[in-house]
Protein backbone atom coordinates (compact mmCIF):
# COMPACT_ATOMS: atom_id res chain seq x y z
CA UNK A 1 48.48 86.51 91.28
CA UNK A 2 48.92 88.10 87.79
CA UNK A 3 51.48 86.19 85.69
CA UNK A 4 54.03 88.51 83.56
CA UNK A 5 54.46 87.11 79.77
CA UNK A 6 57.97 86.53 78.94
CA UNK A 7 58.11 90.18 77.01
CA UNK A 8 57.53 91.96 80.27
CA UNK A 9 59.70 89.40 82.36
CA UNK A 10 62.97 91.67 83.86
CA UNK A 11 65.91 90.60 84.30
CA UNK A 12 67.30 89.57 88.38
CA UNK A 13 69.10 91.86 89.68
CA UNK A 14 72.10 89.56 90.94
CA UNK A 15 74.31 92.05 92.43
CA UNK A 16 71.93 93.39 94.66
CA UNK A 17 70.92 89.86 96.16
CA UNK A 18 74.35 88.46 96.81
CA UNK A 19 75.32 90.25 99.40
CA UNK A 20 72.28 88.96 101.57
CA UNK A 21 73.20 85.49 99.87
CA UNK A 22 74.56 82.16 102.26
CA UNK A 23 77.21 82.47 99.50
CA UNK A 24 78.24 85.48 100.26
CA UNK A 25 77.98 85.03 103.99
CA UNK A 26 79.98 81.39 103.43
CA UNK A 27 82.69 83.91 101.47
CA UNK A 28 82.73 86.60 104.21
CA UNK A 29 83.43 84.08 106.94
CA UNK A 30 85.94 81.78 104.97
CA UNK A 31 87.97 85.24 104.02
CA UNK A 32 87.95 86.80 107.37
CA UNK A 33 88.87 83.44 108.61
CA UNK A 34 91.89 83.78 106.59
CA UNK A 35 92.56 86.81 107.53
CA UNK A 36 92.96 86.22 110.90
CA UNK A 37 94.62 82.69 110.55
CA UNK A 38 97.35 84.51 108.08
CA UNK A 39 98.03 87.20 111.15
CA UNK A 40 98.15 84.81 113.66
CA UNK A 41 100.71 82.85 111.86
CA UNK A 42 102.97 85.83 110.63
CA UNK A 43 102.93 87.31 113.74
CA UNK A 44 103.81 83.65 115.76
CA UNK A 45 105.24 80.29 114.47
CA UNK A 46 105.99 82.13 110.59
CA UNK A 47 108.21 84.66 112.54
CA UNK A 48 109.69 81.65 114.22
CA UNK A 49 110.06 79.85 111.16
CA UNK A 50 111.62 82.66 109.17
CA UNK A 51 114.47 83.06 111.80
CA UNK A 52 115.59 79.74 110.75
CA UNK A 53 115.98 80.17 107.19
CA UNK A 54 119.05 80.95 105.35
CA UNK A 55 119.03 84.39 103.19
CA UNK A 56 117.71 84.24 100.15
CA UNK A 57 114.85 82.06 101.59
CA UNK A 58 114.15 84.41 104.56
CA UNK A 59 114.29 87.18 101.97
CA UNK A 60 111.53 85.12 99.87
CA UNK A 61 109.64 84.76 102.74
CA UNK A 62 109.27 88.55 103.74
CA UNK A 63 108.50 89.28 100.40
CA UNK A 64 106.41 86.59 99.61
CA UNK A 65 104.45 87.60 102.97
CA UNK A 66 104.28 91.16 102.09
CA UNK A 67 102.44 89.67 98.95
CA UNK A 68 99.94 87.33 101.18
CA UNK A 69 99.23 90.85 103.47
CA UNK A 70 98.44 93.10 100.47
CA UNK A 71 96.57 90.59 99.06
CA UNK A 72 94.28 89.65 101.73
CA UNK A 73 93.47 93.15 102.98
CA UNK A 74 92.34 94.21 99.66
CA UNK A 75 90.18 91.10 99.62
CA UNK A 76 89.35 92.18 102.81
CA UNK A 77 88.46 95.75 101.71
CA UNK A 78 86.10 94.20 99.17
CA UNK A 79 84.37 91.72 101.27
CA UNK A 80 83.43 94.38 103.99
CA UNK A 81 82.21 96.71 101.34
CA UNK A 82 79.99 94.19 100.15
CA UNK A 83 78.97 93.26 104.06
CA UNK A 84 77.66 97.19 104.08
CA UNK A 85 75.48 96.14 101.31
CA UNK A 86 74.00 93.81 103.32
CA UNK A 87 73.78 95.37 106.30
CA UNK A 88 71.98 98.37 104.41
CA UNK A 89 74.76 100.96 105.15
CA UNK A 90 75.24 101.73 101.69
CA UNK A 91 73.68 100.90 98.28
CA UNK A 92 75.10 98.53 95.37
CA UNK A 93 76.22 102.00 93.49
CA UNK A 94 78.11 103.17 96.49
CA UNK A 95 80.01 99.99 97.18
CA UNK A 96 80.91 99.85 93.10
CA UNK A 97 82.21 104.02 93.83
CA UNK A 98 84.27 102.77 96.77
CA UNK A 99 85.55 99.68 95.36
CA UNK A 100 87.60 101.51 92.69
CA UNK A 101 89.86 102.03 95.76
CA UNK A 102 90.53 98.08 95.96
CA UNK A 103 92.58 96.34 93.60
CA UNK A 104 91.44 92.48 93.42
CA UNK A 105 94.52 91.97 90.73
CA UNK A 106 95.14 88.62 89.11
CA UNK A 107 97.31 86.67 91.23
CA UNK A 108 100.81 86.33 90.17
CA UNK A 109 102.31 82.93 90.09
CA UNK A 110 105.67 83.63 91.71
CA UNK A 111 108.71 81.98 90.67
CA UNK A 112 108.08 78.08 91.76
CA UNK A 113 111.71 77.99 93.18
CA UNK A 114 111.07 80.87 95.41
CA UNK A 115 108.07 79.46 96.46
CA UNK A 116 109.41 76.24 96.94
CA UNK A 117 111.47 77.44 99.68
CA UNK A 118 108.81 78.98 101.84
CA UNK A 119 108.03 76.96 105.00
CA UNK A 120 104.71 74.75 103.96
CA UNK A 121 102.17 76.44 105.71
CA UNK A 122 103.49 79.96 104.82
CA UNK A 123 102.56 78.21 101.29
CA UNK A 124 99.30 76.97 101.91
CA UNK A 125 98.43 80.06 103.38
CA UNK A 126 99.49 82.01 100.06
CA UNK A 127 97.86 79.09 97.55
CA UNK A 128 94.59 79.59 99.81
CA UNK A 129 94.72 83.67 99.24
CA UNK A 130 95.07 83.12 95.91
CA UNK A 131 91.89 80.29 95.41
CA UNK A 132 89.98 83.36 97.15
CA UNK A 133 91.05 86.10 95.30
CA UNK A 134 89.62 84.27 92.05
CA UNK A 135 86.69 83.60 93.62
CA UNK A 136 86.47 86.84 94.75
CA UNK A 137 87.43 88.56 91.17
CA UNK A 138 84.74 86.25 89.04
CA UNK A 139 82.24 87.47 91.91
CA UNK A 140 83.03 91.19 91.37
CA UNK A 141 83.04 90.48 87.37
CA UNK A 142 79.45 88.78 88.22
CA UNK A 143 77.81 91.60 90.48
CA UNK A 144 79.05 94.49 87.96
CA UNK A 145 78.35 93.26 84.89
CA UNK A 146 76.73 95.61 82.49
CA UNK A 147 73.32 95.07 81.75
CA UNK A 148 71.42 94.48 78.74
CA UNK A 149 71.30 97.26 76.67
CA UNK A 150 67.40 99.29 77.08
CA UNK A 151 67.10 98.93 73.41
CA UNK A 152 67.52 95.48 73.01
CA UNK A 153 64.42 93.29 73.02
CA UNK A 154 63.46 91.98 76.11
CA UNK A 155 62.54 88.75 74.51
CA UNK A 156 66.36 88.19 73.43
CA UNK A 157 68.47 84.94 74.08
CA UNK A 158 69.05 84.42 77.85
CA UNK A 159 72.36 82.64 76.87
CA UNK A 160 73.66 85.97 75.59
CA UNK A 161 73.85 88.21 79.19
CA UNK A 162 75.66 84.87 80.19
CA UNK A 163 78.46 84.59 77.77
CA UNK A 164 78.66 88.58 78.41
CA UNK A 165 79.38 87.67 81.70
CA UNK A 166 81.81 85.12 81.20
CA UNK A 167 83.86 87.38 78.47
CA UNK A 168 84.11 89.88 81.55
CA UNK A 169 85.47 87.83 83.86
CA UNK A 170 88.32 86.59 81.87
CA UNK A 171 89.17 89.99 80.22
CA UNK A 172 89.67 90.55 84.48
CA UNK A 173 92.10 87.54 84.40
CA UNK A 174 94.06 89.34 81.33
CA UNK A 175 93.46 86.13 79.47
């Protein structure tokens, strides 16, 4: 086997392997998981529970779960995009052309007095979207990263691609 000196080494394509990743398959199943766990609930006890709240908490509550619904099927949007990866239905560059159509914004904190009026599982259904859409976001800032410039040596600091990557993902965050 023929040994490549640090000169010719090339950098790992990380985009292109995550979608065949047990990461990605642990994200995949934990968001579609959600997903369905945040329809069953709307559609059952959370319609039940919003009957029983007084007005400007049952208006909260619709608009609070309009939030959660938005937010999860864009997640959703992404994560099946990423699935066709894997699956070999389309390449890396189409699922970055598609993906412009899916907007993985920064989640919004929402006034803690409206939320603090939600029923508690309409709650921990919302924190729980939110915990995913970061992960999601950093993952999307990780996979499309820009990659080293051709005329940069390919002897240069490994540390530098990686603090690249960490400036993208918080200019994503707006921070």
């Amino acid at each position: 086997m023929k040994e490549r000196s640090a000169d010719e080494a090339l950098p790992i394509a990380f985009g292109e392997r995550l979608a065949g990743s047990q990461a990605f398959a642990a994200l995949f199943r934990d968001g579609m998981g959600l997903v369905e766990e945040t329809a069953a609930y709307l559609d059952g006890p959370g319609r039940q529970e919003s009957k029983k709240l007084e007005r400007n908490a049952a208006l909260a509550y619709a608009t609070e779960s309009m939030r959660l619904t938005t937010r999860l099927m864009q997640l959703a949007s992404w994560l099946l995009l990423h699935r066709a990866v894997k699956e070999g239905e389309m390449s890396l560059a189409q699922a970055n052309k598609e993906k412009t159509k899916v907007k993985l914004a920064a989640g919004e904190p929402g006034d803690p007095e409206t939320i603090k009026v939600l029923p508690e599982r309409l709650r921990d259904l919302i924190d729980r979207s939110k915990k995913l859409n970061d992960q999601v976001r950093r993952l999307d800032a990780n996979i499309y990263a820009p990659p080293l410039a051709p005329d940069k040596p390919q002897g240069s600091n490994p540390v530098v691609r990686q603090l690249g990557l960490l400036k993208a993902a918080f200019e994503q965050d707006g921070h």
